[in-house]
Structure formats: structure tokens, C-alpha cells
Protein backbone atom coordinates (compact mmCIF):
# COMPACT_ATOMS: atom_id res chain seq x y z
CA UNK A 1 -15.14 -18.02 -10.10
CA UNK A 2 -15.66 -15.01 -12.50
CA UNK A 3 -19.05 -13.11 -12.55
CA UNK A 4 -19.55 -10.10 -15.05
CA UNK A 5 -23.42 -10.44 -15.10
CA UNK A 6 -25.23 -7.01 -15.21
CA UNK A 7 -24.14 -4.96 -12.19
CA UNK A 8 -21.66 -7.06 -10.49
CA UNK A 9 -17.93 -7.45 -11.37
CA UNK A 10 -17.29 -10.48 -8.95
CA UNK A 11 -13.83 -12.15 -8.63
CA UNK A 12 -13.02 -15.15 -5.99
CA UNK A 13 -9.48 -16.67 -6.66
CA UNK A 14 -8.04 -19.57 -4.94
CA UNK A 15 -4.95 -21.31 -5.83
CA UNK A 16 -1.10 -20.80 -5.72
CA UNK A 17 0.69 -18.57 -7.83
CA UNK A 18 4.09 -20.41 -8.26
CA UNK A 19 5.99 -17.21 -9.73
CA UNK A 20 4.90 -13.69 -10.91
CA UNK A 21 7.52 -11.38 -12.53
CA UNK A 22 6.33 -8.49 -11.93
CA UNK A 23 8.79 -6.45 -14.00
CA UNK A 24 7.80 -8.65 -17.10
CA UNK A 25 3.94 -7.76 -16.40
CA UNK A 26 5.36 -3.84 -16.87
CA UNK A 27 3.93 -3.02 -13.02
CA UNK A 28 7.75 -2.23 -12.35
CA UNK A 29 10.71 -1.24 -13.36
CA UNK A 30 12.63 -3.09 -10.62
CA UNK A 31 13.04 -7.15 -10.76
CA UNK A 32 10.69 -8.40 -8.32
CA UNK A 33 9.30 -11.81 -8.14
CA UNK A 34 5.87 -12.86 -6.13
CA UNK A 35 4.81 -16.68 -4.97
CA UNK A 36 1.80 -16.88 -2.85
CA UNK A 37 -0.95 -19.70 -1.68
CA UNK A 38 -3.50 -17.20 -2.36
CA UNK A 39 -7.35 -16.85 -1.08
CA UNK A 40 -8.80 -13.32 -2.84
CA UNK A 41 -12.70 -12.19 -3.14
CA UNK A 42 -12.96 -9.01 -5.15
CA UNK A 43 -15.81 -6.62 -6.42
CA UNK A 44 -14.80 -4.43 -8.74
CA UNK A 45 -12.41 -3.56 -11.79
CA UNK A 46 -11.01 -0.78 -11.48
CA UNK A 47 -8.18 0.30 -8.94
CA UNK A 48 -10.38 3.48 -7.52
CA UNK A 49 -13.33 1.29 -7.09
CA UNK A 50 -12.62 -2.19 -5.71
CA UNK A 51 -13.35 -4.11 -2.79
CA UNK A 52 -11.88 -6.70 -1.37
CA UNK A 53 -10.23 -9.21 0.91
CA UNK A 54 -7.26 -11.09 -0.03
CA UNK A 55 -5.66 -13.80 2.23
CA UNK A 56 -2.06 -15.15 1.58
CA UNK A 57 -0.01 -17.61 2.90
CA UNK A 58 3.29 -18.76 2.08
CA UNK A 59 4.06 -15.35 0.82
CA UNK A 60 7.53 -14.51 -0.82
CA UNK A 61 8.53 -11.72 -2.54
CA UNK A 62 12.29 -10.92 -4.05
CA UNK A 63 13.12 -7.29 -4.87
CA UNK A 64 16.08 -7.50 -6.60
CA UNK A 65 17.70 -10.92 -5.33
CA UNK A 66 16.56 -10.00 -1.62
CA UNK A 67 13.55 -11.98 -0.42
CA UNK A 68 10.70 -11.41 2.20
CA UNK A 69 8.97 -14.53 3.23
CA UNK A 70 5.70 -14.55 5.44
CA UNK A 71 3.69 -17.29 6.49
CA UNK A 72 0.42 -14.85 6.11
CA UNK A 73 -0.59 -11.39 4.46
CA UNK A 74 -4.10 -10.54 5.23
CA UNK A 75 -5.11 -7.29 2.97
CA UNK A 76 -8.56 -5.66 2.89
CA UNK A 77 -9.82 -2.89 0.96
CA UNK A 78 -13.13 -1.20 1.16
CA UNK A 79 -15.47 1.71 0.23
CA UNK A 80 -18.67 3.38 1.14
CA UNK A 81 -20.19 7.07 2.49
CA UNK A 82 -16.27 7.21 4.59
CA UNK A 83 -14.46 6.82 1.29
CA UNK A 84 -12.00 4.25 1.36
CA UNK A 85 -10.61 2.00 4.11
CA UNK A 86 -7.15 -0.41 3.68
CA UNK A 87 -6.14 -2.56 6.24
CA UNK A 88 -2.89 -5.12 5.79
CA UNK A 89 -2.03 -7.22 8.51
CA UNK A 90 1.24 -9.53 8.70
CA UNK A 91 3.95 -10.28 11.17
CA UNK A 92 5.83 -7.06 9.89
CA UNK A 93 3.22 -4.40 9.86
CA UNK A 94 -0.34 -3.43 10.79
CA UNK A 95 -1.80 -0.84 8.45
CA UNK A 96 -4.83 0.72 8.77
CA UNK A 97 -5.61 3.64 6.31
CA UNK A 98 -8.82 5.58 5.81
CA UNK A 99 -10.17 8.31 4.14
CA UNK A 100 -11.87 10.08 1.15
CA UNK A 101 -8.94 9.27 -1.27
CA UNK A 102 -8.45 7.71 -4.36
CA UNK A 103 -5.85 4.90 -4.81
CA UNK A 104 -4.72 6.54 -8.10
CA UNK A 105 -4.31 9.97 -7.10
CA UNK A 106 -2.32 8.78 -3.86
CA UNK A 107 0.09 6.91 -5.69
CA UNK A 108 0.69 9.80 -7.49
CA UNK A 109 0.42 12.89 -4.92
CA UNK A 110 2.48 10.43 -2.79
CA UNK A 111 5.40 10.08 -5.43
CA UNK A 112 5.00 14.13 -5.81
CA UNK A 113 5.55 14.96 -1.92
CA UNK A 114 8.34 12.54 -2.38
CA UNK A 115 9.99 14.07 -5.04
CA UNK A 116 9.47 17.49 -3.40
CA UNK A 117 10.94 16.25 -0.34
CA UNK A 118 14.14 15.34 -2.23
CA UNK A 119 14.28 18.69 -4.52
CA UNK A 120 14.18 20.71 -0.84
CA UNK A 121 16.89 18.73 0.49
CA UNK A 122 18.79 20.14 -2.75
CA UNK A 123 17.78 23.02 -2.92
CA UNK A 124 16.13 22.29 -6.49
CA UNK A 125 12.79 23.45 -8.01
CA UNK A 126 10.41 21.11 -8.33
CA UNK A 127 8.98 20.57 -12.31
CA UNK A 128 5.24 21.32 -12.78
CA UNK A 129 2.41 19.70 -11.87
CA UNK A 130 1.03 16.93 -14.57
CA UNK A 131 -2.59 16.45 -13.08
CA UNK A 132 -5.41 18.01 -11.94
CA UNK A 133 -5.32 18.17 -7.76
CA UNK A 134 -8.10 16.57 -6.22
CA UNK A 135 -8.96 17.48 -2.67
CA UNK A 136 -8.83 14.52 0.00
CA UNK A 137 -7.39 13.84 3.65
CA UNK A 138 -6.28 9.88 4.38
CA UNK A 139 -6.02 9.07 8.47
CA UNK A 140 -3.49 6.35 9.07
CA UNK A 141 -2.44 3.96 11.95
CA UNK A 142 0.86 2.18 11.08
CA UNK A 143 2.15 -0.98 13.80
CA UNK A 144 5.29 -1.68 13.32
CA UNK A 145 5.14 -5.39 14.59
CA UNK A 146 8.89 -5.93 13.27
CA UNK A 147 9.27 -3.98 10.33
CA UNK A 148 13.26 -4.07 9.57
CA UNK A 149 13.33 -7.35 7.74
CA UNK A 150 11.09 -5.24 5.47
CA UNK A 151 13.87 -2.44 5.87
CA UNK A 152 16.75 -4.40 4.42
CA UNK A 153 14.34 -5.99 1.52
CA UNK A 154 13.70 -2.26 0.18
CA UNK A 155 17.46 -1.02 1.18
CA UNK A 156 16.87 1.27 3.75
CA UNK A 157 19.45 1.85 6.04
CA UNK A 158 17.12 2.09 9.46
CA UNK A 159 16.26 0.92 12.27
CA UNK A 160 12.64 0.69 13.89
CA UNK A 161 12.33 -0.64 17.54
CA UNK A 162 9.64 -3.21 17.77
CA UNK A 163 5.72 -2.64 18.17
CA UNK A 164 6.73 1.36 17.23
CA UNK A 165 3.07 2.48 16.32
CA UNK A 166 2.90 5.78 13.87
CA UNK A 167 -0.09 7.26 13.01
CA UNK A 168 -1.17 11.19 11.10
CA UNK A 169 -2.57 12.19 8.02
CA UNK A 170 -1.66 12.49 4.06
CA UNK A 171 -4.00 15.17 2.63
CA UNK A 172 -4.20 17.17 -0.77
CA UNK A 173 -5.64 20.29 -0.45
CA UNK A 174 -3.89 23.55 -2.28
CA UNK A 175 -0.70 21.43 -1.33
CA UNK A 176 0.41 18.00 0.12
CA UNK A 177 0.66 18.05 3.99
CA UNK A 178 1.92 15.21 5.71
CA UNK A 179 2.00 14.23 9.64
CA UNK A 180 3.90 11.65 11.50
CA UNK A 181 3.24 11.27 15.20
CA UNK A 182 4.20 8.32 17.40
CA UNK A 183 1.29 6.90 19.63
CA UNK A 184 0.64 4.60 22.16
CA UNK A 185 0.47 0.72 21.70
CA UNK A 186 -3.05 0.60 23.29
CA UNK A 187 -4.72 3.01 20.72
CA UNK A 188 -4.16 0.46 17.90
């Protein structure tokens, strides 16, 4: 069901999606490949200002010939006077992010720190900034139920013991900070 009556921007969505490529959509340049049961309620159109709660089962997803399967995905997103809150639960991970960010400028400050991170290690300047820096702090809790199948799917050569809980802060202020801490089990 689709509402787009004055004021609301209402999605609900139940079904199966048998195969999504989401390199042929242009959301990537990688291959990668989604199938889902799927169960989604949304409010909202654009990516800064949507809620909702999305429920899949059957989940696969293949990033470049390697496949992650998981029998449920539970992902929430929501907003108010806190900013925004995103939670993702599966048998991998537990994720539970909150703060007065926007999605878009994440994804992109994110890529940035990245990027700088890399150009340290090589001693290389990093090019100039492209947009305009926006000031926000995002608190995050991170369970690592058992996160390496996840690992191998993306290609990363690591190992993270089981039930390893991380949890700090991504901010933009005058520059990206970043903390990591590990914590306790209990405090999730």
C-alpha cells in the first residue's frame, strides 16, 4: 500500500523480491545481487528524512560471487528531537547508532575519514573538500554476534572473536574524529 495524500508519504511493502541487481539499479559499482521475503513500513521519501522498520527473512546477498545468507534482518530507522536512531539486528551483528546526523552527510564524511586514513598511511595529501561540513556527533553500540562470515563476504582479511561488543563516536566538527572502544557484553 502506497499513500501520498497531503502530509503523509506512507509506504508498507510485503512480498519477495526474487533478485535485485544492484549494480544495474546504478547504487553500485560492484556486482551485488539481493533476494529477500521482505516485510517494510516506511514514512518518508527522502534518505535524510525517513522512518522505518523493515523485516527480512530469507535474506541473501552476493558481492561479487560470494554470498551471505540469513534467515532474518530486522532494520529500524527513526527520527525526532534526538536526531536520528538506526538499529539492525541479525545473527551477525547488533547495531545501534544514534545521533544528530544526517544519513547523507555520513556516507560521505565517512568515505572522507576513510580516504584520509589511507592518504596518512602513505604519506599523501588528501584532495579538497567537495561539501559544505555540517556539524554532528553519532553514538554507536556495535555486537558482534558472529561477524566473520560477514568478513570473508566483503574480503577482509580478519578475525573478530564472538559476542566482541564495540562502541564510540563518529562526529564532524572542524574535522572528523572517530573512537573505538571495546565494552562489556552486559552494557548492550
Amino acid at each position: 500500500a502506497v499513500n501520498f495524500n497531503r502530509g503523509t508519504e506512507n509506504i508498507a511493502l510485503e512480498g519477495v523480491l526474487e533478485r535485485a541487481c544492484l549494480q544495474g539499479l546504478q547504487l553500485t559499482d560492484r556486482r551485488v545481487t539481493l533476494c529477500t521475503q521482505l516485510s517494510v513500513v516506511m514514512e518518508g521519501l527522502s534518505l535524510d528524512s525517513i522512518k522505518a522498520d523493515a523485516m527480512l527473512h530469507q535474506f541473501c546477498c552476493s558481492l561479487e560471487g560470494k554470498e551471505i545468507r540469513l534467515d532474518a534482518l530486522h532494520i529500524r530507522a527513526d527520527q525526532g528531537d534526538f536526531g536520528h536512531l538506526l538499529e539492525v539486528d541479525s545473527a551477525l551483528l547488533a547495531l545501534k547508532a544514534e545521533g544528530n546526523f544526517s544519513y547523507t552527510s555520513l556516507a560521505n564524511d565517512f568515505k572522507r575519514f576513510i580516504q584520509g586514513y589511507q592518504h596518512r598511511l602513505m604519506h599523501v595529501e588528501l584532495p579538497p573538500q567537495r561539501h559544505m561540513l555540517q556539524s554532528y556527533t553519532l553514538a554507536y553500540q556495535l555486537h558482534c554476534k558472529d561477524i566473520n562470515p560477514l568478513l570473508r563476504v566483503l574480503g577482509i582479511e580478519a578475525h573478530v572473536s564472538p559476542n566482541t561488543l564495540l562502541e564510540g563516536s563518529f562526529s564532524q566538527q572542524e574535522r572528523v574524529n572517530f573512537s573505538l572502544r571495546l565494552a562489556e557484553p552486559a552494557t548492550f
